[in-house]
C-alpha atoms as a PDB file:
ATOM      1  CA  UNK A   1      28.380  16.427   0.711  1.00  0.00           C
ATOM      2  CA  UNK A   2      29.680  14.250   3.409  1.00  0.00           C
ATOM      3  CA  UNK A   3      29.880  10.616   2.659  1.00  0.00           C
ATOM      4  CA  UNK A   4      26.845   9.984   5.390  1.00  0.00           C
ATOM      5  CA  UNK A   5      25.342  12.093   3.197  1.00  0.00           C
ATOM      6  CA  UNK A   6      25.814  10.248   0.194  1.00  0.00           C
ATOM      7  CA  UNK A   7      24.938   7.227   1.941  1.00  0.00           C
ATOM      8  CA  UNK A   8      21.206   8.082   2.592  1.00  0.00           C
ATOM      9  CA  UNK A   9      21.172   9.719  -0.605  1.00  0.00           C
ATOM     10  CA  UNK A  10      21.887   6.714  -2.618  1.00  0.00           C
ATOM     11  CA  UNK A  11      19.600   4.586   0.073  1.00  0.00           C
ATOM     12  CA  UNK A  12      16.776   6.861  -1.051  1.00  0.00           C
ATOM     13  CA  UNK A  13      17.240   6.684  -4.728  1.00  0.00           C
ATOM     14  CA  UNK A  14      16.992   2.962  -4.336  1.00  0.00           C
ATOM     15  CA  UNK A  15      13.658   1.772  -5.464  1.00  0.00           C
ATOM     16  CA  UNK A  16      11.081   0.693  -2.898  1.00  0.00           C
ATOM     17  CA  UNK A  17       8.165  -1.746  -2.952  1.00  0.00           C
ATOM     18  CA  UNK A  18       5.407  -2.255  -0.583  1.00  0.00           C
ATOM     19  CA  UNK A  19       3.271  -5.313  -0.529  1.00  0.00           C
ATOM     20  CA  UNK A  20      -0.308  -5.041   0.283  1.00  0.00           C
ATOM     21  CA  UNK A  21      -2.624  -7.406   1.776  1.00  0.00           C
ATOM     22  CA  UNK A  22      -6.478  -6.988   2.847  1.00  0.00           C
ATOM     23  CA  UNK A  23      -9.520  -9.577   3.445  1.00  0.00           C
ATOM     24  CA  UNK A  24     -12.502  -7.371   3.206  1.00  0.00           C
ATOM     25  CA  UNK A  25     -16.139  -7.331   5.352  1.00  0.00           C
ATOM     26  CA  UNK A  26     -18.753  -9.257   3.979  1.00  0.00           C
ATOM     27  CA  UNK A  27     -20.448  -7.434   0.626  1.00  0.00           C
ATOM     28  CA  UNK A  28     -18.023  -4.305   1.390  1.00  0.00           C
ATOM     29  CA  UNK A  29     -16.906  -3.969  -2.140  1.00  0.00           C
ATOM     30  CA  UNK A  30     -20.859  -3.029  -2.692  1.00  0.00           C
ATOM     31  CA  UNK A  31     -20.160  -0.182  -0.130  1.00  0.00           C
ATOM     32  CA  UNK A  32     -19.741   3.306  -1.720  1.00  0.00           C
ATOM     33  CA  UNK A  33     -16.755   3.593   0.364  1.00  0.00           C
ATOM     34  CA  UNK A  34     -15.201   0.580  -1.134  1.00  0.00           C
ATOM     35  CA  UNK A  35     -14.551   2.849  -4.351  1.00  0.00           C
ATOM     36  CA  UNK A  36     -13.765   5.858  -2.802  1.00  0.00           C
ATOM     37  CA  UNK A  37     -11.077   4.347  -0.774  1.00  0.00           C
ATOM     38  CA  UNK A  38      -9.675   2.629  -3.739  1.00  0.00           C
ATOM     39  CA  UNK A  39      -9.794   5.688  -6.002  1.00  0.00           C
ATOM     40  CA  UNK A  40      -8.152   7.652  -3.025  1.00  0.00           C
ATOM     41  CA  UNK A  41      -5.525   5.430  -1.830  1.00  0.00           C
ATOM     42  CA  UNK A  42      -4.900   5.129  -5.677  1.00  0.00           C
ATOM     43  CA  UNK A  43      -4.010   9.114  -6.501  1.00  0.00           C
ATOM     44  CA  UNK A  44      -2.325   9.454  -3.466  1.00  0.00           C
ATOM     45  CA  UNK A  45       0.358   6.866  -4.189  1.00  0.00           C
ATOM     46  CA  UNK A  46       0.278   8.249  -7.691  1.00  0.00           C
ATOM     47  CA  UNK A  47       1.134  11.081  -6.273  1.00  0.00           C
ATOM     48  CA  UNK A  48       4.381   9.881  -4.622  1.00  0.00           C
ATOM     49  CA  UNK A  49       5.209   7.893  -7.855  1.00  0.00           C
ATOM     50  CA  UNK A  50       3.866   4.537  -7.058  1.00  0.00           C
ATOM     51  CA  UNK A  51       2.694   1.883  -9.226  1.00  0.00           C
ATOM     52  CA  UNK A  52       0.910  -1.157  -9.119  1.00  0.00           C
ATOM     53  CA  UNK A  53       3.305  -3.765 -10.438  1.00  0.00           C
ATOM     54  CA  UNK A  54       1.213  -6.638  -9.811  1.00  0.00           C
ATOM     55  CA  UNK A  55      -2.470  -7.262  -8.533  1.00  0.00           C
ATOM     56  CA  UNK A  56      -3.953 -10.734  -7.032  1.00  0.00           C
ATOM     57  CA  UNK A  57      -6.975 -12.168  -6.240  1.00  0.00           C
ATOM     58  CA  UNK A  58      -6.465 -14.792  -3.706  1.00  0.00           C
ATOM     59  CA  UNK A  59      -8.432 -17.869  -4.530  1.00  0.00           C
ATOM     60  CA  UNK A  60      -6.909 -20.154  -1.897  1.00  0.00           C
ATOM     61  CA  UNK A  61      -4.876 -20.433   1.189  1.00  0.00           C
ATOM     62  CA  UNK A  62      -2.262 -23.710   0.408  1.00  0.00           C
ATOM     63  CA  UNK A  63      -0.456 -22.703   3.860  1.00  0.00           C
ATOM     64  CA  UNK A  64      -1.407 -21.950   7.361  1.00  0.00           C
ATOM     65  CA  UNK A  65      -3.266 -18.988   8.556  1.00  0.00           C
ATOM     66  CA  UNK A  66      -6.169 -17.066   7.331  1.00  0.00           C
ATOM     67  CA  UNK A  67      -6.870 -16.296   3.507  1.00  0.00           C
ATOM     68  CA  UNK A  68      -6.105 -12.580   2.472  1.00  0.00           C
ATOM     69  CA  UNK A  69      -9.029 -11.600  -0.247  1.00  0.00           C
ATOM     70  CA  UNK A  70      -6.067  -9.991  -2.011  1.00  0.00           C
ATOM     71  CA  UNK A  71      -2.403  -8.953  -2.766  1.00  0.00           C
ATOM     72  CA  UNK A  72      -0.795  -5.808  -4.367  1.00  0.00           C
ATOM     73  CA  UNK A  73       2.290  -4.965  -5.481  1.00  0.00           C
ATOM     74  CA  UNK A  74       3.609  -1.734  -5.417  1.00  0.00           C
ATOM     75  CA  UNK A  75       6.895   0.325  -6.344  1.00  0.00           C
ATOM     76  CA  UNK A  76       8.126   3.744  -5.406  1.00  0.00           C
ATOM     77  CA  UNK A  77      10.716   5.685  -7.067  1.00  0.00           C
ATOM     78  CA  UNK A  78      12.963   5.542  -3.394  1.00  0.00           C
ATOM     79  CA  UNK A  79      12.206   4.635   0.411  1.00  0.00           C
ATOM     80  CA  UNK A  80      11.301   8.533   0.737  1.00  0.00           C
ATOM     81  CA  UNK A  81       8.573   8.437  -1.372  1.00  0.00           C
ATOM     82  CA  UNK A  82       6.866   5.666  -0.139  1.00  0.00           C
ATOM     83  CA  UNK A  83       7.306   7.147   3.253  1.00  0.00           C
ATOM     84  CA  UNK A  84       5.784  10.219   2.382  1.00  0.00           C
ATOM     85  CA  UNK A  85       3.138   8.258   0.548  1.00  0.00           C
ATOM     86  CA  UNK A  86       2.093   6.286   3.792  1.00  0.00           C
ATOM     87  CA  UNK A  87       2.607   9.407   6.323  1.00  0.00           C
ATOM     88  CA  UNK A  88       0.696  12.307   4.694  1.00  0.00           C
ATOM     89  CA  UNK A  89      -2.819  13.875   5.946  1.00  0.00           C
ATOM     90  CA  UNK A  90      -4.649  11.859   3.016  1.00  0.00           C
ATOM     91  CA  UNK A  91      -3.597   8.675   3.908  1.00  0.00           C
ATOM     92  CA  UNK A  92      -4.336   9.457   7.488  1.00  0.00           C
ATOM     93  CA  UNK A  93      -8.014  10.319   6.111  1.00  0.00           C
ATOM     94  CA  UNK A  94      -7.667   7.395   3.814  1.00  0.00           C
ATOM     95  CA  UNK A  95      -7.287   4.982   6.810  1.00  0.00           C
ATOM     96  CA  UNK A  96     -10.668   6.040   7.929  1.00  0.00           C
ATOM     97  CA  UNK A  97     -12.767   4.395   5.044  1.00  0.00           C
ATOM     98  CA  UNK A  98     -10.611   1.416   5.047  1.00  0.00           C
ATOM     99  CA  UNK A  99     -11.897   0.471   8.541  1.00  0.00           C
ATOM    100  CA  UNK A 100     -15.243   0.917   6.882  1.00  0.00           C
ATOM    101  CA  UNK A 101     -14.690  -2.036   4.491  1.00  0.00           C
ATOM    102  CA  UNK A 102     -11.271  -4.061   5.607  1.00  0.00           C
ATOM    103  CA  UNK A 103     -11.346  -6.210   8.379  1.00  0.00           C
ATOM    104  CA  UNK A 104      -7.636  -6.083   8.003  1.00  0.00           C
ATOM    105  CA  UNK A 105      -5.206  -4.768   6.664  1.00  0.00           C
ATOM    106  CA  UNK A 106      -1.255  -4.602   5.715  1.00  0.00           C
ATOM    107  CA  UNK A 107       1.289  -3.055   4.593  1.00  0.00           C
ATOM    108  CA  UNK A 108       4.601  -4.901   4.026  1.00  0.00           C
ATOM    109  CA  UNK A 109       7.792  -2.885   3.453  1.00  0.00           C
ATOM    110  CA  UNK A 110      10.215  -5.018   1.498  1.00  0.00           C
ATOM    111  CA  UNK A 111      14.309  -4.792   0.756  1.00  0.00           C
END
């Protein structure tokens, strides 16, 4: 191995965590595809070896802009990983029910 090669190889053994933010439609968590989204998007990052380090429930906006209805924290075994998490066919499909009950939605690579 090439030290280039060494390079990315060490850059994707380096854990990776992804912040998530959402506000939600009106009532949506009463939709059925509230759950199924969350069960989904769940196994899928399970999949890739993420886990939720942290969960919020925003109650409040102190600062400027609007309020997010939530936050989530969560880490990935390296930057491949989470990639693969966030590029496969099921989060594709995943993406679909999320428009059914997010009226936005983010995902925050961090380093």
């Amino acid at each position: 191995m090439n030290s280039s090669s060494n390079l990315n190889a060490n850059a994707n053994a380096i854990k990776s965590t992804v912040i998530l933010t959402g506000v939600l439609y009106k009532n949506a968590h009463l939709k059925p595809e509230f759950n199924d989204c969350a069960v989904r998007a769940s196994l899928n990052a399970e999949k890739y070896g993420g886990k939720v380090v942290q969960k919020y429930q925003i109650k409040e906006n102190l600062g400027s802009g609007g309020k997010m209805d939530f936050i989530l924290i969560v880490e990935y075994p390296s930057q491949e990983q989470m990639l693969a998490a966030h590029a496969n066919a099921e989060y594709q499909s995943i993406q679909l029910l999320r428009a059914e009950v997010f009226r936005e939605f983010n995902v925050y690579l961090t380093h």
